[in-house]
C-alpha atoms as a PDB file:
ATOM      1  CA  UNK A   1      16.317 -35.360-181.020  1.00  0.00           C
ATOM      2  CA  UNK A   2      19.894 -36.376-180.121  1.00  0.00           C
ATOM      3  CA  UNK A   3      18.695 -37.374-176.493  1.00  0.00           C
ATOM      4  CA  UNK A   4      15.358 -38.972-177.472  1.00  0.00           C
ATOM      5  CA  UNK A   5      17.556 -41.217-179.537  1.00  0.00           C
ATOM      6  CA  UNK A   6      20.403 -41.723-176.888  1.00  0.00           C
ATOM      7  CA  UNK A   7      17.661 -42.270-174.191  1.00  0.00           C
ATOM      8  CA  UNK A   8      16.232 -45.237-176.469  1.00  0.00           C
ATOM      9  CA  UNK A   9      19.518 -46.972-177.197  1.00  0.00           C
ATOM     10  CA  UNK A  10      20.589 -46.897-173.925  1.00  0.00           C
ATOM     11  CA  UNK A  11      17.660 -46.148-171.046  1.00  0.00           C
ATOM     12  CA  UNK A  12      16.482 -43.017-169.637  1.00  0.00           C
ATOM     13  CA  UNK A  13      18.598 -43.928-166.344  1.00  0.00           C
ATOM     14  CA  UNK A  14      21.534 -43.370-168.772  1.00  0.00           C
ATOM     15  CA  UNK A  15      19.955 -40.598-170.304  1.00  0.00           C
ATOM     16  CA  UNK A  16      19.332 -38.625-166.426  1.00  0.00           C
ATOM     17  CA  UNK A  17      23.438 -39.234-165.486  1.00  0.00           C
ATOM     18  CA  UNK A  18      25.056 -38.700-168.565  1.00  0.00           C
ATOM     19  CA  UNK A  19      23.082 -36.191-170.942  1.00  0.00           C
ATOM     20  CA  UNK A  20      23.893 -32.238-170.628  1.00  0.00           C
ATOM     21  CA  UNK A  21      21.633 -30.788-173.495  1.00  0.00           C
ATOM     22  CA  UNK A  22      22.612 -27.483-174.211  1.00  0.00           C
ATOM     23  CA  UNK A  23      20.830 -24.058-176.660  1.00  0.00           C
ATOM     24  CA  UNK A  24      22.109 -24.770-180.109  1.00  0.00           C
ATOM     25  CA  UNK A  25      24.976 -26.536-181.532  1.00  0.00           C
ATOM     26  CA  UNK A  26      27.072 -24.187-181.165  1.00  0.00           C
ATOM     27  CA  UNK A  27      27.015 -24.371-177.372  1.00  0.00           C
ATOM     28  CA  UNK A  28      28.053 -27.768-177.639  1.00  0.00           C
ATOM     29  CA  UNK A  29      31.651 -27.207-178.808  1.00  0.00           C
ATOM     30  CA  UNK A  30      33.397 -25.158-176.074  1.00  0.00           C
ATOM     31  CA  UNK A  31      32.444 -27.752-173.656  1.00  0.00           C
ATOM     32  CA  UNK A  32      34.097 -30.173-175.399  1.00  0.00           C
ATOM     33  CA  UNK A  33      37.030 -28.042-176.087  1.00  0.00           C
ATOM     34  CA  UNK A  34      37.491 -27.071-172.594  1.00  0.00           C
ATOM     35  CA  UNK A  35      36.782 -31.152-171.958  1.00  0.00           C
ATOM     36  CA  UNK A  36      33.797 -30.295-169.579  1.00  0.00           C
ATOM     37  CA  UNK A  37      31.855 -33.179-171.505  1.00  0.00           C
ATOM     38  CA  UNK A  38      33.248 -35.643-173.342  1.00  0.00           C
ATOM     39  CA  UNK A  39      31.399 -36.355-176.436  1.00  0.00           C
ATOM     40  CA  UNK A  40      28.678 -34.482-178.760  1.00  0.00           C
ATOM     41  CA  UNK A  41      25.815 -36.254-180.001  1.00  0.00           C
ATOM     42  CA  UNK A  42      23.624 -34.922-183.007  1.00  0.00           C
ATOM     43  CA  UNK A  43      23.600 -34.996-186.717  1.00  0.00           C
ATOM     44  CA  UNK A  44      26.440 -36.540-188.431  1.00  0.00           C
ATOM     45  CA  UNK A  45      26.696 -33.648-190.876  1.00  0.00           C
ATOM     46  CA  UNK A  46      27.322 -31.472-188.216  1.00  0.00           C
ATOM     47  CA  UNK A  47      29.381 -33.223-186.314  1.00  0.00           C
ATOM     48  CA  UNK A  48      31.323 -33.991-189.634  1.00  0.00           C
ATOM     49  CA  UNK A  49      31.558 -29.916-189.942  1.00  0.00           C
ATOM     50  CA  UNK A  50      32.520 -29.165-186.340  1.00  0.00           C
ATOM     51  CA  UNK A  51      35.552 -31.630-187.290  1.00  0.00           C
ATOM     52  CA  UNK A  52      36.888 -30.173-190.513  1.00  0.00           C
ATOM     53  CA  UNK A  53      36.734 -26.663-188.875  1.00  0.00           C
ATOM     54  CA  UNK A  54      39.187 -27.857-186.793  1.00  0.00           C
ATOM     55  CA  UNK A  55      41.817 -29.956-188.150  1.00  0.00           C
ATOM     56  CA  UNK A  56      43.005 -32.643-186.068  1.00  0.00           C
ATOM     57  CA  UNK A  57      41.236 -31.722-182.554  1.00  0.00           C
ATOM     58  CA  UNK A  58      38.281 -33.547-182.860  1.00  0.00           C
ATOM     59  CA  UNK A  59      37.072 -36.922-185.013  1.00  0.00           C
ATOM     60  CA  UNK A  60      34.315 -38.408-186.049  1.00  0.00           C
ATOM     61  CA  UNK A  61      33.968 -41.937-183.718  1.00  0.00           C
ATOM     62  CA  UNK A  62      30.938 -44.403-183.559  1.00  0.00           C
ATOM     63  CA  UNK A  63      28.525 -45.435-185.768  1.00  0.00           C
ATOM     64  CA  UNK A  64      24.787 -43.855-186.464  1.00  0.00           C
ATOM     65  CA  UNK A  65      22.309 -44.886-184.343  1.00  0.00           C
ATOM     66  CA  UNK A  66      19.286 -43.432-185.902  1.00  0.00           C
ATOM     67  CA  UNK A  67      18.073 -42.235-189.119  1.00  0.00           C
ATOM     68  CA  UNK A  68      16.544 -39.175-189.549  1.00  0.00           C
ATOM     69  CA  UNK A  69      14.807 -37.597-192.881  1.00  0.00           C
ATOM     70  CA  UNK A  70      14.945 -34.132-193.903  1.00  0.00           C
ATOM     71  CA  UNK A  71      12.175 -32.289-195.594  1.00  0.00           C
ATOM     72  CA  UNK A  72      10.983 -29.311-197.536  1.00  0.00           C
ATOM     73  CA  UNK A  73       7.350 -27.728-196.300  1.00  0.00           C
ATOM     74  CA  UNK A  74       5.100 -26.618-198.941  1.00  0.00           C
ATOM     75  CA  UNK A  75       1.720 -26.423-199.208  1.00  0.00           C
ATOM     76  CA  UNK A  76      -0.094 -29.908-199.996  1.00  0.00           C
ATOM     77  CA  UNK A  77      -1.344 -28.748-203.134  1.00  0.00           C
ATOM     78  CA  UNK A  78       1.742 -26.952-204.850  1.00  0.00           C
ATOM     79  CA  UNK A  79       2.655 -29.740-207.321  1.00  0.00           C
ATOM     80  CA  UNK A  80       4.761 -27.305-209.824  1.00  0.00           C
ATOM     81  CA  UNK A  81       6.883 -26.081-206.754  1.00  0.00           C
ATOM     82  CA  UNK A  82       7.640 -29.800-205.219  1.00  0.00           C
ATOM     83  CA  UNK A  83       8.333 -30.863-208.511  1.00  0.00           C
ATOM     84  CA  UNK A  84      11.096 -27.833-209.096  1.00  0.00           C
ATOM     85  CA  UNK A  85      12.462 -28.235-205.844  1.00  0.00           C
ATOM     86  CA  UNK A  86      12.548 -31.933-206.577  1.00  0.00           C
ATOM     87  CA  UNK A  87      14.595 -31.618-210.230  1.00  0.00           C
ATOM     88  CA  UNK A  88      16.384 -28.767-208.521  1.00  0.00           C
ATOM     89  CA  UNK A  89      17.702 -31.500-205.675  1.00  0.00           C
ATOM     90  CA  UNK A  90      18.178 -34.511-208.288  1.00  0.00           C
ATOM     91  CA  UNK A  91      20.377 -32.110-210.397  1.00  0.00           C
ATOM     92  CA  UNK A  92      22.349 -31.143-207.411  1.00  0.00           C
ATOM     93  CA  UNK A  93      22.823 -34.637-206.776  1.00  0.00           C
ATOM     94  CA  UNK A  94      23.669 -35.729-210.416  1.00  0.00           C
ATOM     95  CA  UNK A  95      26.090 -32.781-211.875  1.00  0.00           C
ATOM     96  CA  UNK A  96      28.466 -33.159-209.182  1.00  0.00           C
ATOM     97  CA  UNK A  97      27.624 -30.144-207.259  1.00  0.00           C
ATOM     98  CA  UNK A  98      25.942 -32.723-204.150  1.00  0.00           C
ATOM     99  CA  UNK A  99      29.710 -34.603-203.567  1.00  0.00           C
ATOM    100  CA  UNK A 100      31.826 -30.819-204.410  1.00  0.00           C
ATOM    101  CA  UNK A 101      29.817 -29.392-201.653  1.00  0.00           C
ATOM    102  CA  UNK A 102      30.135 -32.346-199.239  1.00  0.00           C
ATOM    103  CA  UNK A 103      34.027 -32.249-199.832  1.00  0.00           C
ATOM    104  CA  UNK A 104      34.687 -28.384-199.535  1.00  0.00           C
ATOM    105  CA  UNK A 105      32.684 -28.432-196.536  1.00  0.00           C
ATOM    106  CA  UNK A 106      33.731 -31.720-194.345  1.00  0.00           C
ATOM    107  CA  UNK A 107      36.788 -32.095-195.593  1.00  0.00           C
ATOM    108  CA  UNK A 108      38.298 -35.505-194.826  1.00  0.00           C
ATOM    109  CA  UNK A 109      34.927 -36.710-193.479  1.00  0.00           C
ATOM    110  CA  UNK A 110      33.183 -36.164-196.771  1.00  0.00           C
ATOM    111  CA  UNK A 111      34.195 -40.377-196.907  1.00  0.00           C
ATOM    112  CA  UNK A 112      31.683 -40.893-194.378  1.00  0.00           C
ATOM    113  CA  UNK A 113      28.750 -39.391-196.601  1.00  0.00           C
ATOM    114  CA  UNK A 114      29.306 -41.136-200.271  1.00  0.00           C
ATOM    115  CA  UNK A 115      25.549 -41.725-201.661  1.00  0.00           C
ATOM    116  CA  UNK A 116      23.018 -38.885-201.663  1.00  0.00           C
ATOM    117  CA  UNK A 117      20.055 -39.221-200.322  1.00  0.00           C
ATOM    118  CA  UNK A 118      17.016 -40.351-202.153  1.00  0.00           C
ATOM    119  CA  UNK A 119      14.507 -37.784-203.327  1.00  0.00           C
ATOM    120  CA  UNK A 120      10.759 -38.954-202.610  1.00  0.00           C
ATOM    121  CA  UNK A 121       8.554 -37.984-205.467  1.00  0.00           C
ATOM    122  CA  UNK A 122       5.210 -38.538-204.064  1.00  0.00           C
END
């Protein structure tokens, strides 16, 4: 999480004086807005989507600090369906449709995201 990750860069003294976690992402944004906190920490996707929803009032600022994996949960033993998802993600990535979606949805900070993500076959 957001604060795990802020605590560990920075110490859990920072953490206890600076952090106001909120319900949902969505909570996040009218704070900022209204300029009762000053910055929103979570994934960069999101963040990227909160800015292109609204043109010019927020950016993107910083660098990541973490790295953190997404996944798919199937059962161990369903080989044909990891394998479809799998070809169904790799085509994504390959015929365009990855980079399209990146672009119609984050706008101008689709050129923070230019190389899909692996796909672990294992």
């Amino acid at each position: 999480s957001s604060p795990k990750r802020l605590a560990e860069k920075f110490g859990p003294d920072w953490e206890s004086k600076n952090l106001t976690q909120q319900q949902g992402y969505g909570a996040c944004l009218p704070l900022l807005e209204n300029k009762q906190v000053d910055a929103i920490s979570t994934d960069a996707t999101i963040l990227a989507g909160f800015a292109a929803q609204f043109p010019g009032k927020f950016k993107l600022i910083g660098q990541p600090f973490s790295e953190e994996r997404y996944g798919i949960g199937l059962k161990l033993d369903d080989k044909a369906g990891r394998d479809a998802i799998n070809n169904a993600i790799e085509k994504f990535f390959k015929d365009g449709s990855w980079r399209k979606a990146i672009d119609t949805n984050l706008g101008e900070f689709g050129k923070y995201f230019t190389t899909p993500p692996s796909v672990d076959r294992y």
